[in-house]
N, C-alpha and C. Protein backbone atom coordinates (compact mmCIF):
# COMPACT_ATOMS: atom_id res chain seq x y z
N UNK A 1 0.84 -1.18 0.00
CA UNK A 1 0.00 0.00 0.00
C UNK A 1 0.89 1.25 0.00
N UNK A 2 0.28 2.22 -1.19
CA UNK A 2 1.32 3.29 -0.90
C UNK A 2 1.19 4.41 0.16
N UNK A 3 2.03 4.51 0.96
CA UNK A 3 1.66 5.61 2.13
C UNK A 3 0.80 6.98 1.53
N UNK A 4 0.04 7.13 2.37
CA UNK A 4 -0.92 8.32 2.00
C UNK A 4 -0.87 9.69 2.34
N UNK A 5 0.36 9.91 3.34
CA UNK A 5 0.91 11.12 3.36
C UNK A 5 2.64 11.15 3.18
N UNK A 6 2.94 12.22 2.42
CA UNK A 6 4.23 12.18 2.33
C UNK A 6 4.44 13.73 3.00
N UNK A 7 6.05 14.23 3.28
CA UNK A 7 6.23 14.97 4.23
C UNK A 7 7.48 16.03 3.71
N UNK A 8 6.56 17.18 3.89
CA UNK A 8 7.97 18.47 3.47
C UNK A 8 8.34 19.48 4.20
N UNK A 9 9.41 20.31 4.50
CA UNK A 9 10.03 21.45 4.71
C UNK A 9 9.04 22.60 4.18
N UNK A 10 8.56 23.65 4.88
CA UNK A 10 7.88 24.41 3.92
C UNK A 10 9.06 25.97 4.52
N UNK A 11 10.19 25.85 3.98
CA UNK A 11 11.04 26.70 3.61
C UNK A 11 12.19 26.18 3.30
N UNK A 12 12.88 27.48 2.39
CA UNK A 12 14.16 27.27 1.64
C UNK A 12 15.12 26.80 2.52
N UNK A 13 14.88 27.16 4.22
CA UNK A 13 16.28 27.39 5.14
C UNK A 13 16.11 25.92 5.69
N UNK A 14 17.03 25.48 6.55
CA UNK A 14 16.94 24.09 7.10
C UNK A 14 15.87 24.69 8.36
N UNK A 15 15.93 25.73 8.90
CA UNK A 15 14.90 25.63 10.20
C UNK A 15 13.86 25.49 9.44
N UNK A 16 12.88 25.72 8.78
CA UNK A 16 12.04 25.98 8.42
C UNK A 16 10.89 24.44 8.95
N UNK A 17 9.34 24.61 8.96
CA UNK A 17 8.63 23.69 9.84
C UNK A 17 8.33 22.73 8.85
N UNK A 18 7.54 21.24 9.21
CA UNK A 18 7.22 20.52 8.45
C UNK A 18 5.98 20.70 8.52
N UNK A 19 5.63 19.72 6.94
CA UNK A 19 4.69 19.59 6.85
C UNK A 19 3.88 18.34 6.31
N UNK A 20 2.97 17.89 6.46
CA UNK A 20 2.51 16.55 5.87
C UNK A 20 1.21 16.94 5.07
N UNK A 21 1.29 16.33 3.96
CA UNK A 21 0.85 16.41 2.38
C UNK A 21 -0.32 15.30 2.46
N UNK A 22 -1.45 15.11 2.33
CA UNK A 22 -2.44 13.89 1.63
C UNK A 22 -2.10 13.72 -0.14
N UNK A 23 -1.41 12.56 -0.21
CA UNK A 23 -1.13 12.81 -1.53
C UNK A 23 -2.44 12.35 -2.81
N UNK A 24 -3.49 12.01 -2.35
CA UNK A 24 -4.51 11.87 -2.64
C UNK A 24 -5.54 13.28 -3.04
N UNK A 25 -5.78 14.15 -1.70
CA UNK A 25 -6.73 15.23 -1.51
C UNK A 25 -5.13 16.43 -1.47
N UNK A 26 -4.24 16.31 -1.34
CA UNK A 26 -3.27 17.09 -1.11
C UNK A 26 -3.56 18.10 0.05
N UNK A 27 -4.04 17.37 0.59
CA UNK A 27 -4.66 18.96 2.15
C UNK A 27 -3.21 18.56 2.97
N UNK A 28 -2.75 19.43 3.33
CA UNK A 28 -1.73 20.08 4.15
C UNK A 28 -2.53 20.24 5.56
N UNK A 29 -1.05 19.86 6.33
CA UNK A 29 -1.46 19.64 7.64
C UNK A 29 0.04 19.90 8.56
N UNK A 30 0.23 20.95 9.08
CA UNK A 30 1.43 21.45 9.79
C UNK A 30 1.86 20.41 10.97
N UNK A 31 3.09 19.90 10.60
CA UNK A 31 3.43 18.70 12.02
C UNK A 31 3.55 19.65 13.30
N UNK A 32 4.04 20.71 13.17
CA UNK A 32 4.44 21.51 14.24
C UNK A 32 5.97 21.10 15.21
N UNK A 33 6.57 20.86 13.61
CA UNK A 33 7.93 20.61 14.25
C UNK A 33 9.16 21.34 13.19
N UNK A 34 10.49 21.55 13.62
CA UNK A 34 10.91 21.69 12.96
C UNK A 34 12.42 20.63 12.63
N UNK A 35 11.95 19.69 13.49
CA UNK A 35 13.36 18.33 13.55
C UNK A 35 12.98 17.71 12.46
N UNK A 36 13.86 17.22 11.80
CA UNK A 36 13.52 16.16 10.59
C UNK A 36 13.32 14.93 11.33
N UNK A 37 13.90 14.39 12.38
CA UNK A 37 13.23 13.10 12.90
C UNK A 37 12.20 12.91 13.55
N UNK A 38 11.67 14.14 14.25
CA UNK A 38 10.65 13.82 14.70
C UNK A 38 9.09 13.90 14.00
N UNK A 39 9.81 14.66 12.94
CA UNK A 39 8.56 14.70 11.84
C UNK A 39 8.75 13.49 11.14
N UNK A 40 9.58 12.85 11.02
CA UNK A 40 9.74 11.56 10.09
C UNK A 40 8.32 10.54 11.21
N UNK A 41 9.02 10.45 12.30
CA UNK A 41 7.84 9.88 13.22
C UNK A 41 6.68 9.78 13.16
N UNK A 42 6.17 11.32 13.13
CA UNK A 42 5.04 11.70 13.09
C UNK A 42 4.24 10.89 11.92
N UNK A 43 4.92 11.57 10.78
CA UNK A 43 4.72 10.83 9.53
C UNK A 43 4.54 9.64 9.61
N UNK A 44 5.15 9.06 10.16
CA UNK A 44 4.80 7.60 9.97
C UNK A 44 3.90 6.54 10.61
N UNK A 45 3.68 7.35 11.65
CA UNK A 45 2.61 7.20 12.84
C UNK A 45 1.19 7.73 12.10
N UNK A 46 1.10 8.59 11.20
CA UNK A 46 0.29 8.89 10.65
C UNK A 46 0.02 7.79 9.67
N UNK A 47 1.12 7.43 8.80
CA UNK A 47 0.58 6.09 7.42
C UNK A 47 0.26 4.79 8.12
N UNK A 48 0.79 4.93 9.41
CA UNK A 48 0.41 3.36 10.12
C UNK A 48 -1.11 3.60 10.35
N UNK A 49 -1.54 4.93 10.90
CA UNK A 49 -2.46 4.57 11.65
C UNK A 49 -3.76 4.29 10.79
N UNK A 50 -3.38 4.91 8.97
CA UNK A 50 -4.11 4.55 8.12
C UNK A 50 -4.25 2.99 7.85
N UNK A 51 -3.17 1.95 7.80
CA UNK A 51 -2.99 0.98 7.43
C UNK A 51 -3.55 -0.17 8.39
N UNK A 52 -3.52 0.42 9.79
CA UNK A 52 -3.75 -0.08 10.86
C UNK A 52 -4.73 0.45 11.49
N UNK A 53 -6.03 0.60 11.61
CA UNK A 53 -6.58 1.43 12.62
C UNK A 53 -6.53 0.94 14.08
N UNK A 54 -7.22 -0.20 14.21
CA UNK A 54 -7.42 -0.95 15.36
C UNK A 54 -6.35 -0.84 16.27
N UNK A 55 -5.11 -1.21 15.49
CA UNK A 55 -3.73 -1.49 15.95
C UNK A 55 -3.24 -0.03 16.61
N UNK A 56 -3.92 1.05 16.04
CA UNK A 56 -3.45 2.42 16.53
C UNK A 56 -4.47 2.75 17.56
N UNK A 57 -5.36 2.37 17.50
CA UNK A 57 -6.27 2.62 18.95
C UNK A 57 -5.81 1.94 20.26
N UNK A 58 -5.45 0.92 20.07
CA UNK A 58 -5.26 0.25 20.97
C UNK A 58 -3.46 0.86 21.75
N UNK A 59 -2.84 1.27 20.82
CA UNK A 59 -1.03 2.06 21.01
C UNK A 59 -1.98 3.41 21.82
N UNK A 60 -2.99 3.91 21.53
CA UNK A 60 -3.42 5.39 21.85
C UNK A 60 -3.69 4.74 23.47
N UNK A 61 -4.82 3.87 23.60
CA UNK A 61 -4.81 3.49 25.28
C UNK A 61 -3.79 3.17 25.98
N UNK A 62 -2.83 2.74 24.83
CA UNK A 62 -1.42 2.55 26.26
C UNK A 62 -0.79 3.45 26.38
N UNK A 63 -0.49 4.75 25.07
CA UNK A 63 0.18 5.92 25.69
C UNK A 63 -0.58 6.63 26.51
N UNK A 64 -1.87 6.54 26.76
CA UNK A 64 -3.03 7.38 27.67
C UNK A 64 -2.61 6.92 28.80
N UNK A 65 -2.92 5.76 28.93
CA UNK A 65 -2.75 4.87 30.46
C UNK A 65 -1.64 5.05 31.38
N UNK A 66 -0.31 5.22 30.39
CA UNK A 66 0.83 5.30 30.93
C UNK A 66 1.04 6.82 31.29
N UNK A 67 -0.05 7.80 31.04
CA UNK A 67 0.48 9.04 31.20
C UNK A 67 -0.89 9.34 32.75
N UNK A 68 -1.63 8.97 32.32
CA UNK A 68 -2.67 8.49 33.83
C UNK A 68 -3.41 7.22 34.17
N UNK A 69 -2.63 6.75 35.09
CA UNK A 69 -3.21 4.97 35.61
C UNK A 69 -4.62 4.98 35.37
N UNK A 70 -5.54 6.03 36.09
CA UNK A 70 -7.31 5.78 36.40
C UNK A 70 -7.64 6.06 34.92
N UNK A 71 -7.16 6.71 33.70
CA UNK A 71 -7.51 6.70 32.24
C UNK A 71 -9.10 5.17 31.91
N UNK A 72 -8.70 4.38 32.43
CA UNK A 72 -8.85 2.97 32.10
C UNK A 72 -10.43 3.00 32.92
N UNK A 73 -10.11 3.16 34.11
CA UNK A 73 -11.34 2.97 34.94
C UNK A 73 -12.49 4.50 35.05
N UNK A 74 -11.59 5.35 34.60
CA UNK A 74 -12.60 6.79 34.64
C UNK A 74 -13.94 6.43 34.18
N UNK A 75 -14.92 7.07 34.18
CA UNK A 75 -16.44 7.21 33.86
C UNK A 75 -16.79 8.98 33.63
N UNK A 76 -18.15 8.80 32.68
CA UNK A 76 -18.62 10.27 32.50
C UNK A 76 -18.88 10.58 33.77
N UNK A 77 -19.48 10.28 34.63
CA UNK A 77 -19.51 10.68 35.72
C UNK A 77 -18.53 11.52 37.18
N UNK A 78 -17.66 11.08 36.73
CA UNK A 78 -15.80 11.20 37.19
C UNK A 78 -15.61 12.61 36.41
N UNK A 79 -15.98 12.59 35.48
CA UNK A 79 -15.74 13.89 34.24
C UNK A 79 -16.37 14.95 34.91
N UNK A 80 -17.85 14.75 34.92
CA UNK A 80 -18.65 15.87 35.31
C UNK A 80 -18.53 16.08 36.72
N UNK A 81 -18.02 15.44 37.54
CA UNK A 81 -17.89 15.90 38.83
C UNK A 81 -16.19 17.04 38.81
N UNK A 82 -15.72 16.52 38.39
CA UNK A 82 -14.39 17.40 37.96
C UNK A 82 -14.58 18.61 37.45
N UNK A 83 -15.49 18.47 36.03
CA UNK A 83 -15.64 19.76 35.56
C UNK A 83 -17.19 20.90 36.89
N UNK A 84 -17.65 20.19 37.05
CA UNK A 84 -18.90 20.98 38.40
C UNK A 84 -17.62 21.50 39.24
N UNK A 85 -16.53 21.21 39.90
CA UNK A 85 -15.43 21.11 40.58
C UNK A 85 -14.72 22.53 40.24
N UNK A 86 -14.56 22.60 38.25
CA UNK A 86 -14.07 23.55 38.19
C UNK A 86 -14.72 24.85 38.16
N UNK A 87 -15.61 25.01 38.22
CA UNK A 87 -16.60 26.20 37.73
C UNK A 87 -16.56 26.49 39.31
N UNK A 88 -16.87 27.74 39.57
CA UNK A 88 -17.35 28.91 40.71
C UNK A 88 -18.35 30.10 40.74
N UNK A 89 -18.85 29.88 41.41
CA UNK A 89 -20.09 31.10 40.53
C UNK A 89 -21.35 30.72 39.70
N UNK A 90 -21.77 31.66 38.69
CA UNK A 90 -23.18 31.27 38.27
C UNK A 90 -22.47 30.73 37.15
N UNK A 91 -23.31 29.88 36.48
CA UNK A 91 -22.75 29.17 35.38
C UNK A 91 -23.94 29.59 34.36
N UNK A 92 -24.65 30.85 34.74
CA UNK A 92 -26.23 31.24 34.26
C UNK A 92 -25.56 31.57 32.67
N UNK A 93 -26.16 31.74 31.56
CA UNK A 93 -26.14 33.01 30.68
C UNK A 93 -26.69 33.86 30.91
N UNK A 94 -26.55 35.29 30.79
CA UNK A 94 -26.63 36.51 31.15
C UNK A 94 -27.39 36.83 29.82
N UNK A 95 -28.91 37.09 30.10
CA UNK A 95 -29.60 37.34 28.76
C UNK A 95 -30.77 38.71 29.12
N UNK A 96 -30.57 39.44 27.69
CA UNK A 96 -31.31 40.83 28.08
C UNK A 96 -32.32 40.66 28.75
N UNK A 97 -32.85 41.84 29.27
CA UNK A 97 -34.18 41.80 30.01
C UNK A 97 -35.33 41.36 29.04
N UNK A 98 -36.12 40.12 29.72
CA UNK A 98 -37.86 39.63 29.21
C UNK A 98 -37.23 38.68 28.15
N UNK A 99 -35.78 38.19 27.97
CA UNK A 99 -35.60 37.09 27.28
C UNK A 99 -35.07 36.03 28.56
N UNK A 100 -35.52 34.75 27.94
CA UNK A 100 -34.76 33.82 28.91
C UNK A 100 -34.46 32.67 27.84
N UNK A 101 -33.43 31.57 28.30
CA UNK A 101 -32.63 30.42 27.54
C UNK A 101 -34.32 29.56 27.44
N UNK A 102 -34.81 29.19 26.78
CA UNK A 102 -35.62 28.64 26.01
C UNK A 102 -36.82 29.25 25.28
N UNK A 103 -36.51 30.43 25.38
CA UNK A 103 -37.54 31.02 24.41
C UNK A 103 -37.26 31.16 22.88
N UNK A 104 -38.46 30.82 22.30
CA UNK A 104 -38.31 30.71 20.65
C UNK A 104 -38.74 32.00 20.21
């Protein structure tokens, strides 16, 4: 299979950033690097994950996991208590006078 993104320099100078190409749709997509190896990576992590999906979901839960143990066991519930957690104050919208949030 031929890889589906290939990967360029988008300047004349060696700093200059990369970039990865759809050589299909040609949409451009900034790696946000300017190392040639680590954009080579990127790149390639990108044609795998085309070739492979499953195989890349499953690499995504272990770099998650390994960056937070509870990743695995969290729940929406765990979420929304965190985010209620972060808020202080009214969480109202502030709407002109004689309008309110469900009026058509």
């Amino acid at each position: 299979m031929q890889p589906k993104f290939r990967f360029y320099q988008r300047s004349n100078r060696a700093s200059g950033t990369f970039y990865a190409e759809d050589s299909v749709t040609r949409a451009r997509v900034c790696l946000g690097t300017k190392d040639r190896a680590e954009a080579e990576k990127l790149l390639q992590a990108k044609n795998e994950s085309r070739a492979q999906p499953t195989l890349s979901r499953e690499l995504a839960k272990v770099y998650l996991q390994a960056q937070d143990p509870q990743f695995a066991t969290r729940t929406w519930a765990d979420v929304a208590r965190l985010i209620d957690a972060a808020y202080e104050g009214s969480t109202k919208i502030w709407l002109p006078q004689g309008h309110y949030a469900g009026a058509t």
